[in-house]
C-alpha atoms as a PDB file:
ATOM      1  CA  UNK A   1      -1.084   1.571   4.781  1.00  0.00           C
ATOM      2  CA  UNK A   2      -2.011   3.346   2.477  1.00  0.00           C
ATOM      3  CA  UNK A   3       0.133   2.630  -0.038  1.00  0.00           C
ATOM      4  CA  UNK A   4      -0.512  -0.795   0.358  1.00  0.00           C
ATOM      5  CA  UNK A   5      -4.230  -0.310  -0.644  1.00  0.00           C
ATOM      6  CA  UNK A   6      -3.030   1.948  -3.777  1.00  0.00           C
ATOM      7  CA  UNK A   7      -0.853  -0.953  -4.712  1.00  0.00           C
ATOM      8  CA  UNK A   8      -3.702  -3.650  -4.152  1.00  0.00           C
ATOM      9  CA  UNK A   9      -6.150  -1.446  -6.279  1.00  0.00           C
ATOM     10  CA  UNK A  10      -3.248  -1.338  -8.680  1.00  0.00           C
ATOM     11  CA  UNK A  11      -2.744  -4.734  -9.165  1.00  0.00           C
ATOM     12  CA  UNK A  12      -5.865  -6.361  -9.032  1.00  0.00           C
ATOM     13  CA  UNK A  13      -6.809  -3.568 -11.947  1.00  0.00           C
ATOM     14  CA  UNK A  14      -4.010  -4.599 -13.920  1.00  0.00           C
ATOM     15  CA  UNK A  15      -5.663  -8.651 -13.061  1.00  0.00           C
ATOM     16  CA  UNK A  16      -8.600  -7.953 -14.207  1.00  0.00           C
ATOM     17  CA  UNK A  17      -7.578  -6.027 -17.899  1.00  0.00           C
ATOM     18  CA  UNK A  18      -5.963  -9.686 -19.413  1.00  0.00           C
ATOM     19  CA  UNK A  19      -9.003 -10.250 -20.559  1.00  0.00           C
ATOM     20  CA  UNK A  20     -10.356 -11.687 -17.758  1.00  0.00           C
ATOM     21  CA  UNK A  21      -9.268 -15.632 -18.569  1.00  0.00           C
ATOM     22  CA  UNK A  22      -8.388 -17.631 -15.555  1.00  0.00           C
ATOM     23  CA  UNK A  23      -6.235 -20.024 -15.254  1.00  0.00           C
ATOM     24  CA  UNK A  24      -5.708 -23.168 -12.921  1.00  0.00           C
ATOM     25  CA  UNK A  25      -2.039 -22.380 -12.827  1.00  0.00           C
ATOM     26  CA  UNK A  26      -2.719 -18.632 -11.915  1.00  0.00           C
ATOM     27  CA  UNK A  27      -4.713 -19.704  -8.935  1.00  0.00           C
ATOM     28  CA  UNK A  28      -1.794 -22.039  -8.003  1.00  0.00           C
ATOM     29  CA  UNK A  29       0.586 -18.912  -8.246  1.00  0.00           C
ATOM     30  CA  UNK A  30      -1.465 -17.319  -6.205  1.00  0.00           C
ATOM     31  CA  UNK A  31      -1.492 -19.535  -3.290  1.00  0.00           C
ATOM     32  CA  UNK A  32       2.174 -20.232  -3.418  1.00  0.00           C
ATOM     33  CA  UNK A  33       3.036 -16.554  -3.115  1.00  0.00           C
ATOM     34  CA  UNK A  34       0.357 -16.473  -0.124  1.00  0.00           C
ATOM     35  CA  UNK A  35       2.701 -19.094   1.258  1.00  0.00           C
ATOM     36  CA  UNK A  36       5.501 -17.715   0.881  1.00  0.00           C
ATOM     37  CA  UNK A  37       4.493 -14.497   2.444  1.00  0.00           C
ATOM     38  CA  UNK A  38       2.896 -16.372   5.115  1.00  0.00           C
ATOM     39  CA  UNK A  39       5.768 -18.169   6.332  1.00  0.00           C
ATOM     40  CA  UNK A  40       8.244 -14.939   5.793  1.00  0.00           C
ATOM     41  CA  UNK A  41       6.053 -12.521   7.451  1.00  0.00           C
ATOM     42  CA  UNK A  42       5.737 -15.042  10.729  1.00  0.00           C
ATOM     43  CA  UNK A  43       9.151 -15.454  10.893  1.00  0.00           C
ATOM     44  CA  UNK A  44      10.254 -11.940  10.106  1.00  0.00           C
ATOM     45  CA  UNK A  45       7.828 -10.160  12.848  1.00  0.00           C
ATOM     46  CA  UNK A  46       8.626 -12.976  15.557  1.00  0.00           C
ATOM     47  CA  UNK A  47      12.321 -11.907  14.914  1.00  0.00           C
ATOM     48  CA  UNK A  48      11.362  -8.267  15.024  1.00  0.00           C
ATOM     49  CA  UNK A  49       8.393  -7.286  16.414  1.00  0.00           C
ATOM     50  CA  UNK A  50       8.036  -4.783  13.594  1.00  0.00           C
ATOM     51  CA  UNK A  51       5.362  -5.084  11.529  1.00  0.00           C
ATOM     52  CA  UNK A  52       6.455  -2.813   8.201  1.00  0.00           C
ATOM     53  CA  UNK A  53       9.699  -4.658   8.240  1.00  0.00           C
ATOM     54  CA  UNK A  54       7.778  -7.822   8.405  1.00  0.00           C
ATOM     55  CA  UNK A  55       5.369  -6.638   5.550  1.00  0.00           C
ATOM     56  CA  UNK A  56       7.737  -5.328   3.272  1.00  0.00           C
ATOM     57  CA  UNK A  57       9.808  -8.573   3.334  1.00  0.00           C
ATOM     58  CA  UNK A  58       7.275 -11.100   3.004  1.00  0.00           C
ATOM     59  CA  UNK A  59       6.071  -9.002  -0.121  1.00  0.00           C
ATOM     60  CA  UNK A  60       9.501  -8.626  -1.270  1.00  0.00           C
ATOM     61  CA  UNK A  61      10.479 -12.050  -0.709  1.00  0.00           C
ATOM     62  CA  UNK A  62       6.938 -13.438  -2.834  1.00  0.00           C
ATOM     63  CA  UNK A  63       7.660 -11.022  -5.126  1.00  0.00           C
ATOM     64  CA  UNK A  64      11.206 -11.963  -6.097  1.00  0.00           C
ATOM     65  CA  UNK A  65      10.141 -15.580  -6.052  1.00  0.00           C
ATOM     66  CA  UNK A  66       7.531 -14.855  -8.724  1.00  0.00           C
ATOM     67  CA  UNK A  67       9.951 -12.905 -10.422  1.00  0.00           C
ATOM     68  CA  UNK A  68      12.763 -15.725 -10.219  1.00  0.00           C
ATOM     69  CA  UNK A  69      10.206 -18.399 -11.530  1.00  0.00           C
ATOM     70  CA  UNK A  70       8.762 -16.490 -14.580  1.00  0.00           C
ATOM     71  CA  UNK A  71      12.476 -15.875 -15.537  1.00  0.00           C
ATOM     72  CA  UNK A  72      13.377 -19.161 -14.827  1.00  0.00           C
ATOM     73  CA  UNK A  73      10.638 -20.079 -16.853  1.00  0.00           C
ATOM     74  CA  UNK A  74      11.116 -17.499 -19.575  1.00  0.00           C
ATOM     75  CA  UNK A  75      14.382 -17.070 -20.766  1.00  0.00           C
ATOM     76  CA  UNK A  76      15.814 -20.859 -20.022  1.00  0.00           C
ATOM     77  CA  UNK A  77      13.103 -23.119 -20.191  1.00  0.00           C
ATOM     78  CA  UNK A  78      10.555 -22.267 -22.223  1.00  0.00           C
ATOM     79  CA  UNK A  79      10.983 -18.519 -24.169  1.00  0.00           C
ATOM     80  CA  UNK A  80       7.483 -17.077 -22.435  1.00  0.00           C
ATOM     81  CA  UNK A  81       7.783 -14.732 -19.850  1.00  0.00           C
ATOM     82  CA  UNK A  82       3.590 -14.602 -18.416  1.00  0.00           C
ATOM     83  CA  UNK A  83       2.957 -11.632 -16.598  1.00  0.00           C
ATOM     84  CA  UNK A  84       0.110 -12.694 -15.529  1.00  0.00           C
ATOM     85  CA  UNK A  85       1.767 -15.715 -13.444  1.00  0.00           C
ATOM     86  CA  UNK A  86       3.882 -12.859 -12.174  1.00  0.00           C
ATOM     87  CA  UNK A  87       0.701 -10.777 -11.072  1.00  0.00           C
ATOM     88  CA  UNK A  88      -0.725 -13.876  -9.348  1.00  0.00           C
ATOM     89  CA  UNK A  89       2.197 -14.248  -7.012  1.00  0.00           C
ATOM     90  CA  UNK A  90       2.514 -10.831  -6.167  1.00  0.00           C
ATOM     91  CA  UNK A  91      -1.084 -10.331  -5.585  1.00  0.00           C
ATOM     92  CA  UNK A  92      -1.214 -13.372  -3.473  1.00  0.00           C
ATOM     93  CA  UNK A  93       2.046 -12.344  -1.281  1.00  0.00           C
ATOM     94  CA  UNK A  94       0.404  -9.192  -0.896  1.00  0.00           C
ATOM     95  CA  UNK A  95      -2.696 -10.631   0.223  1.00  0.00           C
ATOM     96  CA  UNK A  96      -1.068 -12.288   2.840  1.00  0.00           C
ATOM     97  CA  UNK A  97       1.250  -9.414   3.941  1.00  0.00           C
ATOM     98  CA  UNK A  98      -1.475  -6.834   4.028  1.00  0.00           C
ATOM     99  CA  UNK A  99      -3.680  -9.376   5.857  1.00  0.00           C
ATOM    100  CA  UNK A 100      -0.959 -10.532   8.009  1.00  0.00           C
ATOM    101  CA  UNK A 101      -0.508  -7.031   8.547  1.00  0.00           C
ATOM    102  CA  UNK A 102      -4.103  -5.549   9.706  1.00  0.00           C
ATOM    103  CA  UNK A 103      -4.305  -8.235  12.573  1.00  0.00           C
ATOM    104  CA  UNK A 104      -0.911  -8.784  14.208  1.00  0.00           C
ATOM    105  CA  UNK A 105      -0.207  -6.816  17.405  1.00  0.00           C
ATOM    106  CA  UNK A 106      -4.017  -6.091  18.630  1.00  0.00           C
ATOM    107  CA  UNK A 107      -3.737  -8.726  21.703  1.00  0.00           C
ATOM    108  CA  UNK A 108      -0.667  -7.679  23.157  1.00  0.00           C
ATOM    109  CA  UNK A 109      -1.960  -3.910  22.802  1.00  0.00           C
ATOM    110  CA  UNK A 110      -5.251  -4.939  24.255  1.00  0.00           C
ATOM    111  CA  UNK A 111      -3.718  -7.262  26.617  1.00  0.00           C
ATOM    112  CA  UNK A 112      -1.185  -4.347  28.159  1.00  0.00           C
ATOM    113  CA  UNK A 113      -3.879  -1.755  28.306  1.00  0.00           C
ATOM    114  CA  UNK A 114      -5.741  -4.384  30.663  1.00  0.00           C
ATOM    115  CA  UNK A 115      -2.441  -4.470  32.652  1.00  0.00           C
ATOM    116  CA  UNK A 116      -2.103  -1.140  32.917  1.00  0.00           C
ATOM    117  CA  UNK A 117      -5.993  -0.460  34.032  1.00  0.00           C
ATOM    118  CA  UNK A 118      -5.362  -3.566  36.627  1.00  0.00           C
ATOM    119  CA  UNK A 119      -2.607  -1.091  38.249  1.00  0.00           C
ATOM    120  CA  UNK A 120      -4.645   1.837  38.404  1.00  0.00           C
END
């Protein structure tokens, strides 16, 4: 957990030093890689039930999407690689993951320790 909050800090950092311009499209990014993590991470911990695989994966999985566009993008349609297209759909996978992350798993906990004090 930890980690995630170093990267977080990291990223939004590195955000924030492009001269602070923002961009409809970046916004867009953003959202799609919250989507994408959204979806993976659901489907990944209902699979599962483990909550770093699920994390790692739906970061990983917005992550390489970004990636995949922005060289998509780059290098066959347009010649510009932007980074900071790149850093929006990270930053919004990991949004999602990390948030995805802090509240799955606290009913069934809280549920079972109601079982378990219905038995004693």
């Amino acid at each position: 957990m930890r980690t995630s909050l170093i990267i977080f800090l990291t990223f939004f950092c590195i955000n924030l030093s492009s001269a602070q311009v923002t961009l409809e499209d970046d916004g867009l990014h953003f959202l799609v890689g919250a989507a994408i993590s959204s979806g993976t991470y659901a489907f990944v911990y209902s699979k599962t039930q483990n909550k770093s695989k699920a994390f790692w994966y739906s970061f990983g999985l917005s992550s390489l999407a970004g990636l995949s566009k922005e060289v998509h993008d780059g290098y066959i349609i347009s010649g510009k690689f932007d980074t900071s297209e790149l850093i929006s759909t990270m930053l919004g996978g990991l949004t999602a993951s990390y948030t995805f992350n802090v509240f799955t798993g606290k009913r069934k906990k809280k549920k079972r320790e109601e079982l378990l004090a219905s038995f004693n």
